[in-house]
PDB file of N, CA and C in Angstrom:
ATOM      1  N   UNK A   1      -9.495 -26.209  17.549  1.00  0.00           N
ATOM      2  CA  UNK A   1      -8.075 -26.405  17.765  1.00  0.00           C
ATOM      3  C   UNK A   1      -7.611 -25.735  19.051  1.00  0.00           C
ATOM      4  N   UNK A   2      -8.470 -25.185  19.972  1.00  0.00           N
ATOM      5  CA  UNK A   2      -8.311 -24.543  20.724  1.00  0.00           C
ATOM      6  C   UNK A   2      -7.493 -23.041  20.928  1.00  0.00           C
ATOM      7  N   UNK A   3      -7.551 -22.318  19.645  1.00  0.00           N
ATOM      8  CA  UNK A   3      -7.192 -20.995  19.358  1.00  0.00           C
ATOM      9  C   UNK A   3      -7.640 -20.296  19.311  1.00  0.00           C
ATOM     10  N   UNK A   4      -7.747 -18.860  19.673  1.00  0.00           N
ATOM     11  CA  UNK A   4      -8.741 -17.841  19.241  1.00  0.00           C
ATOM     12  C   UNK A   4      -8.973 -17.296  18.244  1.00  0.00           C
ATOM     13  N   UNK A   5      -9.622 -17.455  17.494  1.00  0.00           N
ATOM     14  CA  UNK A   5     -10.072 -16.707  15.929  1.00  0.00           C
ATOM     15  C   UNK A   5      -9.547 -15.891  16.333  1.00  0.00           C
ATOM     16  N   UNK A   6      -9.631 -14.800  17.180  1.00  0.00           N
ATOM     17  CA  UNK A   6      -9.449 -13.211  17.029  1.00  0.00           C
ATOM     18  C   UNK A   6      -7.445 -12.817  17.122  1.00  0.00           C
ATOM     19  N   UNK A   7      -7.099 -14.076  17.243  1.00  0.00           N
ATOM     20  CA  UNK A   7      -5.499 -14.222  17.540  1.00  0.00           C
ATOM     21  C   UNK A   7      -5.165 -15.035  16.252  1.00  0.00           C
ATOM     22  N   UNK A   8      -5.858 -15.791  15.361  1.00  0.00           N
ATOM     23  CA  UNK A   8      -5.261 -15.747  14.083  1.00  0.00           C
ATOM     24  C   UNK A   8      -5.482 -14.809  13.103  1.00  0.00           C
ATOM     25  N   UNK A   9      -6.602 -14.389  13.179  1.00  0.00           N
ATOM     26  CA  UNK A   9      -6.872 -12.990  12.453  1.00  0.00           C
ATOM     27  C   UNK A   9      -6.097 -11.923  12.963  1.00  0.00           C
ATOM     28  N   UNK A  10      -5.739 -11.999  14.258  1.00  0.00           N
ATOM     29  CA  UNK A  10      -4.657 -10.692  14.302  1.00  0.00           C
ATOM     30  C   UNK A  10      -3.176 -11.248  13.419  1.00  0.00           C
ATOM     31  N   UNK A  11      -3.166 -12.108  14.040  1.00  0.00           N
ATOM     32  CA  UNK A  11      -1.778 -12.962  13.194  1.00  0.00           C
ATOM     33  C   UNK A  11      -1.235 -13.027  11.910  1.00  0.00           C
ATOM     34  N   UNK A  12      -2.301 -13.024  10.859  1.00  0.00           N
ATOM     35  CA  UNK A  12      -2.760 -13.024   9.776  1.00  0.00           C
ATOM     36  C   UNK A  12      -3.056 -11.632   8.776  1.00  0.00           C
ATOM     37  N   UNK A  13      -2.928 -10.382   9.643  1.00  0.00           N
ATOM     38  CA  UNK A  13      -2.600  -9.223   9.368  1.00  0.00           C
ATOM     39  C   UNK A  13      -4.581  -8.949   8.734  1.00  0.00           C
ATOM     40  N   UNK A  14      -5.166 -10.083   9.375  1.00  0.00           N
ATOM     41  CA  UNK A  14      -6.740  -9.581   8.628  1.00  0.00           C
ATOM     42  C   UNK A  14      -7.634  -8.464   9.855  1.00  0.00           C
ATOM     43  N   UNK A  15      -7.019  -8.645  10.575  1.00  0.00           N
ATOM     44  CA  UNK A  15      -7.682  -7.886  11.810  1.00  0.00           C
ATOM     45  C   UNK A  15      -6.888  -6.871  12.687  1.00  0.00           C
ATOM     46  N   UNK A  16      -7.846  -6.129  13.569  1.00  0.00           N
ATOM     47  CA  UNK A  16      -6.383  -5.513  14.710  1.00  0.00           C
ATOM     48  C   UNK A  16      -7.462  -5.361  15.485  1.00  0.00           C
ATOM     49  N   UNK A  17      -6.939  -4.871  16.850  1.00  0.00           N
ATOM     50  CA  UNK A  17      -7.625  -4.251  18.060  1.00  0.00           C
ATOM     51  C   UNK A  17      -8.127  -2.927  18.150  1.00  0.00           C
ATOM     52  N   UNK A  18      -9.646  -2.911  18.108  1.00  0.00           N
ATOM     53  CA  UNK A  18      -9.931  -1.312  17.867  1.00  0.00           C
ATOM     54  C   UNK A  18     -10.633  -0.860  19.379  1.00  0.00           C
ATOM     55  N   UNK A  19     -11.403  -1.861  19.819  1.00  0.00           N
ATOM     56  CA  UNK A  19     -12.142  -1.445  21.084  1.00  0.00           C
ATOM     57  C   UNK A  19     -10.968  -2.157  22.110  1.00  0.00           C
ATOM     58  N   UNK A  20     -10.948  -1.106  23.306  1.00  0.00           N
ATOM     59  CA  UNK A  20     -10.664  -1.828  24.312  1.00  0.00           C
ATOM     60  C   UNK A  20     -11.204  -1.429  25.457  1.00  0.00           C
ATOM     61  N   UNK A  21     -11.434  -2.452  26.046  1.00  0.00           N
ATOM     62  CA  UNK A  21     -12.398  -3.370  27.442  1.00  0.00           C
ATOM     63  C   UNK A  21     -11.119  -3.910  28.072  1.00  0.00           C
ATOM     64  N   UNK A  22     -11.418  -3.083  29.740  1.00  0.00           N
ATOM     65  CA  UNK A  22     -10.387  -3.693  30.531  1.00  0.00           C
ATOM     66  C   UNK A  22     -10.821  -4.950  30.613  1.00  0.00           C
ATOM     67  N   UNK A  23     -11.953  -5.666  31.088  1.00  0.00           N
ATOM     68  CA  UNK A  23     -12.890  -6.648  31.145  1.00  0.00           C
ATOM     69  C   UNK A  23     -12.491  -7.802  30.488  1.00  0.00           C
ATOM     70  N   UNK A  24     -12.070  -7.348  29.411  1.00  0.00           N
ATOM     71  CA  UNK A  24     -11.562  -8.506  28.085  1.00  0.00           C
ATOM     72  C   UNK A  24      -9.960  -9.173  28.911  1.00  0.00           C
ATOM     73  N   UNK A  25     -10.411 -10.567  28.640  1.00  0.00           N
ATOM     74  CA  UNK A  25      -9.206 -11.290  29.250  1.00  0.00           C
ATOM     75  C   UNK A  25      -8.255 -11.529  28.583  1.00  0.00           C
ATOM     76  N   UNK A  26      -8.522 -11.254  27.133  1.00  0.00           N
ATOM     77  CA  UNK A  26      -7.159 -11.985  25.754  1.00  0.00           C
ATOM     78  C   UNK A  26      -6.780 -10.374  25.387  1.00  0.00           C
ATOM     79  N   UNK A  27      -7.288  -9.312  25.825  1.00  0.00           N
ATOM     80  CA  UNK A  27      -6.722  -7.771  25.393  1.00  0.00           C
ATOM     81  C   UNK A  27      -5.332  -7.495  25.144  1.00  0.00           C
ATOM     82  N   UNK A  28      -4.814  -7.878  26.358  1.00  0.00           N
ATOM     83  CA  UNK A  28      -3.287  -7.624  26.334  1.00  0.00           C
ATOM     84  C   UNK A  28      -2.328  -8.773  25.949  1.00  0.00           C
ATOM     85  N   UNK A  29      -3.039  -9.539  25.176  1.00  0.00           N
ATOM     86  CA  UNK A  29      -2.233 -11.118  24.667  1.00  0.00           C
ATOM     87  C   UNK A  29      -2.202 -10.191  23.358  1.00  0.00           C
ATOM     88  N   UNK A  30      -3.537  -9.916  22.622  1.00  0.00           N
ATOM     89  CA  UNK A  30      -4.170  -9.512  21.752  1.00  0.00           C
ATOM     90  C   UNK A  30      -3.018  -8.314  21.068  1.00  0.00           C
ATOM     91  N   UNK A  31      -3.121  -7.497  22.103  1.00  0.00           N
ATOM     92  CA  UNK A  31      -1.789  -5.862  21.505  1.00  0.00           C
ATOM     93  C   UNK A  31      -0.503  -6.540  21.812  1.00  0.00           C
ATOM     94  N   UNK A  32      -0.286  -7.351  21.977  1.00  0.00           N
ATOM     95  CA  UNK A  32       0.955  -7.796  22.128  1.00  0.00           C
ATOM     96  C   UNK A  32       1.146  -8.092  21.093  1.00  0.00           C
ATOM     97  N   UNK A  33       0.277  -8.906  20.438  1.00  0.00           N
ATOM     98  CA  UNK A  33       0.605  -9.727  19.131  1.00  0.00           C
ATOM     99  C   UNK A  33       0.648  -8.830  18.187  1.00  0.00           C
ATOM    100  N   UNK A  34      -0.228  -7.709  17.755  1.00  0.00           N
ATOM    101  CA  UNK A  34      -0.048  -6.520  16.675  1.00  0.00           C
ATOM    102  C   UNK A  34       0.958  -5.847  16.742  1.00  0.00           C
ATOM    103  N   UNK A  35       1.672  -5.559  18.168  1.00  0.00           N
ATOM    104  CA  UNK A  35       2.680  -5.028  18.349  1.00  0.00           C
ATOM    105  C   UNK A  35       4.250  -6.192  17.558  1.00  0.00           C
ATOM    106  N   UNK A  36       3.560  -6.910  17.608  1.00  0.00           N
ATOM    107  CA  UNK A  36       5.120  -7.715  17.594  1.00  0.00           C
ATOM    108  C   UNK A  36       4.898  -8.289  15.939  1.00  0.00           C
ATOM    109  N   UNK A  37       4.485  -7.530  15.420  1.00  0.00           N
ATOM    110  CA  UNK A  37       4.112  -8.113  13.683  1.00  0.00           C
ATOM    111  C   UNK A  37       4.802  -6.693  13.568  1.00  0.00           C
ATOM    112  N   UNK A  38       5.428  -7.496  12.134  1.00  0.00           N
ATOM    113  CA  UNK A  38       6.718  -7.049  11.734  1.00  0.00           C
ATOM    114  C   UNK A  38       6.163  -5.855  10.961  1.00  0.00           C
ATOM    115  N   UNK A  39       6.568  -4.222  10.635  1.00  0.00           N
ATOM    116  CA  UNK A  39       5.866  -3.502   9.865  1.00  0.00           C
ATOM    117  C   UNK A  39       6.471  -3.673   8.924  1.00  0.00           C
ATOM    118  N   UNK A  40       7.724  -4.185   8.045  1.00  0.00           N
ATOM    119  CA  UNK A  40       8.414  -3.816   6.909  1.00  0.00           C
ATOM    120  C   UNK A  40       7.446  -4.762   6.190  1.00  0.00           C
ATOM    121  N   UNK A  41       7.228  -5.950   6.737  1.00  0.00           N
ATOM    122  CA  UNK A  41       6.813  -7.233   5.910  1.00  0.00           C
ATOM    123  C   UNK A  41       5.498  -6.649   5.075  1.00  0.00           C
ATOM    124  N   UNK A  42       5.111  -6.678   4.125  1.00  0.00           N
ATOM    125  CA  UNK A  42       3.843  -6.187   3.277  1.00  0.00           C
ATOM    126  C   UNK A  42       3.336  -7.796   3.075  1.00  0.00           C
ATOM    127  N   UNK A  43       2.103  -7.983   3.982  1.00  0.00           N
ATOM    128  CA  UNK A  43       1.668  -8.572   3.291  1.00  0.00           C
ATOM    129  C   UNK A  43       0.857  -8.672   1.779  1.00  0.00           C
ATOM    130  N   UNK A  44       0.239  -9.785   0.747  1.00  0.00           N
ATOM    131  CA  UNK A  44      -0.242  -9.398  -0.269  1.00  0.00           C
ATOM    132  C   UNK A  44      -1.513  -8.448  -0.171  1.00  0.00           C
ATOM    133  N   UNK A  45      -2.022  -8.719   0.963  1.00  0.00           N
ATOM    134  CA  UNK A  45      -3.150  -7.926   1.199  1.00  0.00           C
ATOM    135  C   UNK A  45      -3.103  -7.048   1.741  1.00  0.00           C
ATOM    136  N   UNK A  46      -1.529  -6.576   1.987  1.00  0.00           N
ATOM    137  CA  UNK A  46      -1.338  -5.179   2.449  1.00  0.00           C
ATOM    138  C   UNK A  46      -1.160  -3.934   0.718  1.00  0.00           C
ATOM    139  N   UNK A  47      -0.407  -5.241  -0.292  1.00  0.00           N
ATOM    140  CA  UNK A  47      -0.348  -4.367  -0.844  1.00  0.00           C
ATOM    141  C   UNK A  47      -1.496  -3.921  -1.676  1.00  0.00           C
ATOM    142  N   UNK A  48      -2.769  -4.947  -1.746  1.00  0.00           N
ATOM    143  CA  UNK A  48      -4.065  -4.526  -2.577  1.00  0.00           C
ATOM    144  C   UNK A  48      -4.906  -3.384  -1.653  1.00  0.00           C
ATOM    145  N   UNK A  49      -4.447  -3.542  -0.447  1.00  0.00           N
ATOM    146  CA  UNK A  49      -5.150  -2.628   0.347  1.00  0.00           C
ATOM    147  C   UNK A  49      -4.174  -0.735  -0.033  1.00  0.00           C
ATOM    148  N   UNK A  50      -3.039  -0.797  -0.495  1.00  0.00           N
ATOM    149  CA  UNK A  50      -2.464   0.268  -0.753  1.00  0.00           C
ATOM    150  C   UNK A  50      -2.549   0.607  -2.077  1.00  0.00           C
ATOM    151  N   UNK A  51      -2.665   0.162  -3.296  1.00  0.00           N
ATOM    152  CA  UNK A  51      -3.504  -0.420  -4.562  1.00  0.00           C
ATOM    153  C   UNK A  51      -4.883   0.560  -4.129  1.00  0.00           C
ATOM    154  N   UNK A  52      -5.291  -0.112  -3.400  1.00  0.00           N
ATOM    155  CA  UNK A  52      -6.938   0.633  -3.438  1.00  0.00           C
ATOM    156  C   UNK A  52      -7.289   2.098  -3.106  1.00  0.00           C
ATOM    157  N   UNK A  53      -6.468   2.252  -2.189  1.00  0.00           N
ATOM    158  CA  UNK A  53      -6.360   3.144  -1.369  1.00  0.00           C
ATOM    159  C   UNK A  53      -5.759   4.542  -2.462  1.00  0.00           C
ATOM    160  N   UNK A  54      -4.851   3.882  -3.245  1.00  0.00           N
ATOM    161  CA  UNK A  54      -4.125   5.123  -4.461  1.00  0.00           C
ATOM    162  C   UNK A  54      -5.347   4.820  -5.566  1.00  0.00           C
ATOM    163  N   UNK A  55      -5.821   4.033  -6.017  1.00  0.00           N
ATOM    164  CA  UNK A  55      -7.097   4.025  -7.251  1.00  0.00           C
ATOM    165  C   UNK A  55      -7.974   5.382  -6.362  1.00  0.00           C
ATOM    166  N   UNK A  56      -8.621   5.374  -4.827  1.00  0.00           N
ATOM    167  CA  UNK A  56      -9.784   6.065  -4.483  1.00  0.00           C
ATOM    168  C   UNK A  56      -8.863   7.404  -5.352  1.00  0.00           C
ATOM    169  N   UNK A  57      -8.042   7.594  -4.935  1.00  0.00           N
ATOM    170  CA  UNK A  57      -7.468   9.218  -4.933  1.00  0.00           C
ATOM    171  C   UNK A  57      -7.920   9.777  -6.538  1.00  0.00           C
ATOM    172  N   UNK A  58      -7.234   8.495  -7.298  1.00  0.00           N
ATOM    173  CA  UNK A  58      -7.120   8.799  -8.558  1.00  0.00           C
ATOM    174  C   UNK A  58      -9.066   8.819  -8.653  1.00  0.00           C
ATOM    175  N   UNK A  59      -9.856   8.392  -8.828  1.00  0.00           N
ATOM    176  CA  UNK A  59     -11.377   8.404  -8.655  1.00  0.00           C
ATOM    177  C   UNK A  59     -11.789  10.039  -8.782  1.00  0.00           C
ATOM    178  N   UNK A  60     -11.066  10.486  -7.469  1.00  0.00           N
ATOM    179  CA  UNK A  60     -11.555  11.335  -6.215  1.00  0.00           C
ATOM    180  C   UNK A  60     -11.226  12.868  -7.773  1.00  0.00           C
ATOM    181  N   UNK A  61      -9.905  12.464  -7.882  1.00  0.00           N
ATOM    182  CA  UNK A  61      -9.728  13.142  -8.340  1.00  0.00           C
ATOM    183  C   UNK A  61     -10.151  13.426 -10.314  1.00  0.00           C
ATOM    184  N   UNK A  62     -10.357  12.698 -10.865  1.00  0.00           N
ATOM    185  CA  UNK A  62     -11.150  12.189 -11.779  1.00  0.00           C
ATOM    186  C   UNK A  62     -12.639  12.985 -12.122  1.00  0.00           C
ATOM    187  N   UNK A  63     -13.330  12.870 -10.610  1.00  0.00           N
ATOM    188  CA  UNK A  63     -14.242  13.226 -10.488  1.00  0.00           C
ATOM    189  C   UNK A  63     -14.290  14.791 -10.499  1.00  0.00           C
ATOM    190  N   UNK A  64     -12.940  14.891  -9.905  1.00  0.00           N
ATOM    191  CA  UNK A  64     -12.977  16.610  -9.350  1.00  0.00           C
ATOM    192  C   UNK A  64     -13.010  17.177 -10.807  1.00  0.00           C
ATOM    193  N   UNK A  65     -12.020  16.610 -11.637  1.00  0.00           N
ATOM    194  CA  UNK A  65     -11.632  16.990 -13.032  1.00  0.00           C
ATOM    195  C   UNK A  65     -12.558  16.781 -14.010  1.00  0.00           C
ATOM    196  N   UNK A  66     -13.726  16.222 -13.613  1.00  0.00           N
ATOM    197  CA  UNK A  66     -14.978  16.278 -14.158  1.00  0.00           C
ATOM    198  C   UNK A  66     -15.518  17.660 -14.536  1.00  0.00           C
ATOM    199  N   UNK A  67     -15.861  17.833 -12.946  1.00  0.00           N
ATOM    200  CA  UNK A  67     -16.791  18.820 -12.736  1.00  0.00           C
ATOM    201  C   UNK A  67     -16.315  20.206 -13.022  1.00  0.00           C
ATOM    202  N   UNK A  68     -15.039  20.238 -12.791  1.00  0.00           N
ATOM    203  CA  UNK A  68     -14.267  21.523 -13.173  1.00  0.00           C
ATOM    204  C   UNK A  68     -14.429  21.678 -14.659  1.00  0.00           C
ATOM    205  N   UNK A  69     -14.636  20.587 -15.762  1.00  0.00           N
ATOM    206  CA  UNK A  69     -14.189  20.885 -17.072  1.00  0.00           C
ATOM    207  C   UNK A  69     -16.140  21.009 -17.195  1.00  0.00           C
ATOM    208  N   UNK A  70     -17.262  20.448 -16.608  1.00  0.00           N
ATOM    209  CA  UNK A  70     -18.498  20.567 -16.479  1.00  0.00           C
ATOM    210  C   UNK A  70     -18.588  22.052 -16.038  1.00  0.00           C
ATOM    211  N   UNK A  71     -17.895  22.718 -14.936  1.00  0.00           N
ATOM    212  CA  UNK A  71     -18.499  24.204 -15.356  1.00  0.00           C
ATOM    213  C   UNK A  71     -18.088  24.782 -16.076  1.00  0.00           C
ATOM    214  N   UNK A  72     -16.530  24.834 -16.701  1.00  0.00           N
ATOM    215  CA  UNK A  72     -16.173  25.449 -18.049  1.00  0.00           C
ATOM    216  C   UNK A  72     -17.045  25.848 -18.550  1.00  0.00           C
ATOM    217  N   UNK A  73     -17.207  24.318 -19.351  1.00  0.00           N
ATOM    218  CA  UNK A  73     -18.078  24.095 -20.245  1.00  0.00           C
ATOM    219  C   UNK A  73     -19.656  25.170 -20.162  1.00  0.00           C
ATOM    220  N   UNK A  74     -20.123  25.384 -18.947  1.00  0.00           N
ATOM    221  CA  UNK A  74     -21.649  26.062 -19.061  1.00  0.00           C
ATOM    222  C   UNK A  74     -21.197  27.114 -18.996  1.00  0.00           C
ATOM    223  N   UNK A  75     -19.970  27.109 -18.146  1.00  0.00           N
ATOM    224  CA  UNK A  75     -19.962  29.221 -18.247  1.00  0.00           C
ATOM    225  C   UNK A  75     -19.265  29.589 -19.751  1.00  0.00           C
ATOM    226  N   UNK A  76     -18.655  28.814 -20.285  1.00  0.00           N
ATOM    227  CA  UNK A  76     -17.934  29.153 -21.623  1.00  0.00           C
ATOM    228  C   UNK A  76     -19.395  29.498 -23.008  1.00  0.00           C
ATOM    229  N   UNK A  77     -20.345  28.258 -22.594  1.00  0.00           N
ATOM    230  CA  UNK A  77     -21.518  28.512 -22.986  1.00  0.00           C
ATOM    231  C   UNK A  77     -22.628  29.326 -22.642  1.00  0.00           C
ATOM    232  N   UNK A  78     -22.627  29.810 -21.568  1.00  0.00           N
ATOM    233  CA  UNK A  78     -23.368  31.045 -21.172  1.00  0.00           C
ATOM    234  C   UNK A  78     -23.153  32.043 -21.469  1.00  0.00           C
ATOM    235  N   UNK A  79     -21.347  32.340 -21.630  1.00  0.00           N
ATOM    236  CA  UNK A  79     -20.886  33.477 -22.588  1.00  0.00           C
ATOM    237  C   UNK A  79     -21.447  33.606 -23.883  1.00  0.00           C
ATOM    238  N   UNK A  80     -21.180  32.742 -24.627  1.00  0.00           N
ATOM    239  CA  UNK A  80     -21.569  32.656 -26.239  1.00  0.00           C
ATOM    240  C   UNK A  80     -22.797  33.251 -26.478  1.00  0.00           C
ATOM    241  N   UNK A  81     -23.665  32.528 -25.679  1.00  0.00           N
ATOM    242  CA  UNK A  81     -25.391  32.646 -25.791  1.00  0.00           C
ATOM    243  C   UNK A  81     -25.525  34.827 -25.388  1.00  0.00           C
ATOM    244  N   UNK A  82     -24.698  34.751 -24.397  1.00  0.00           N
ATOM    245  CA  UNK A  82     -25.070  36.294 -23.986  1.00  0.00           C
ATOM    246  C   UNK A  82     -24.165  37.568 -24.962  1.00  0.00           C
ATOM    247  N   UNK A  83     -23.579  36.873 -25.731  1.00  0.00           N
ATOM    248  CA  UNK A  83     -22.615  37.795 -26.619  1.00  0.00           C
ATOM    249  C   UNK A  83     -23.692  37.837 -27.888  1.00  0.00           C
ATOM    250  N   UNK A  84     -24.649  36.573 -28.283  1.00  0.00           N
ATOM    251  CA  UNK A  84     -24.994  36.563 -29.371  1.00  0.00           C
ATOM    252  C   UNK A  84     -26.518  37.961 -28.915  1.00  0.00           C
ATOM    253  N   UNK A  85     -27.122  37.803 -28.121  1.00  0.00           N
ATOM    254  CA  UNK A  85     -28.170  38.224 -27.638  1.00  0.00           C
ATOM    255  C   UNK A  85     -27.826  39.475 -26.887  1.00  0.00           C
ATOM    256  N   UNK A  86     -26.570  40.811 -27.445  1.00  0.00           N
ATOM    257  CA  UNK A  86     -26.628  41.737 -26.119  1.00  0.00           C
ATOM    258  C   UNK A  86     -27.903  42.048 -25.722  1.00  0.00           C
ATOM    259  N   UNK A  87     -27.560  42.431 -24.560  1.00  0.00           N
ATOM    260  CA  UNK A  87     -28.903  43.439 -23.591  1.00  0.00           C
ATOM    261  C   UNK A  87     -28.716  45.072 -24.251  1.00  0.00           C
ATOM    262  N   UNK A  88     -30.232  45.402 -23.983  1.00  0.00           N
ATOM    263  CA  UNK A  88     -30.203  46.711 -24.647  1.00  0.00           C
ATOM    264  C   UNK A  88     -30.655  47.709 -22.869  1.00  0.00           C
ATOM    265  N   UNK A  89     -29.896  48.892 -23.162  1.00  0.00           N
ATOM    266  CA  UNK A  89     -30.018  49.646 -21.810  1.00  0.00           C
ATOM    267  C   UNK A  89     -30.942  50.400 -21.523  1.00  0.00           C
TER     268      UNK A  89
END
């Protein structure tokens, strides 16, 4: 159709400009166009991408709340075991 993939994918909110090359002839067509996309507008795939982005946290943190209740757990049990067994001096 004579368009640039890389100008409907910017268009389309699926892409953006990460490298830049003075060299590149569509560069400054290219930031023009990211620049001029609207930020209020959410696309749908803006909002699964913000969706995802709050699940990692919850994960992240999940995980943390794992491991914290995983050492409890051995030092709460390392107590027990060493109360039943004192050491003699």
């Amino acid at each position: 159709d004579g368009e640039l993939l890389q100008k409907t994918l910017v268009r389309e909110d699926h892409a953006y400009t990460l490298i830049h090359n003075p060299e590149y002839l569509y560069e400054e067509e290219l930031l023009a166009m990211e620049e001029s996309t609207s930020v209020m507008a959410i696309t749908e795939g803006g909002q699964d991408n913000h969706r995802a982005h709050s699940n990692g946290w919850l994960f992240l943190l999940f995980i943390f709340c794992s491991w914290v209740i995983t050492i409890f757990m051995t030092v709460r049990s390392f107590r027990k075991q060493s109360s039943k067994h004192p050491r003699i001096p």
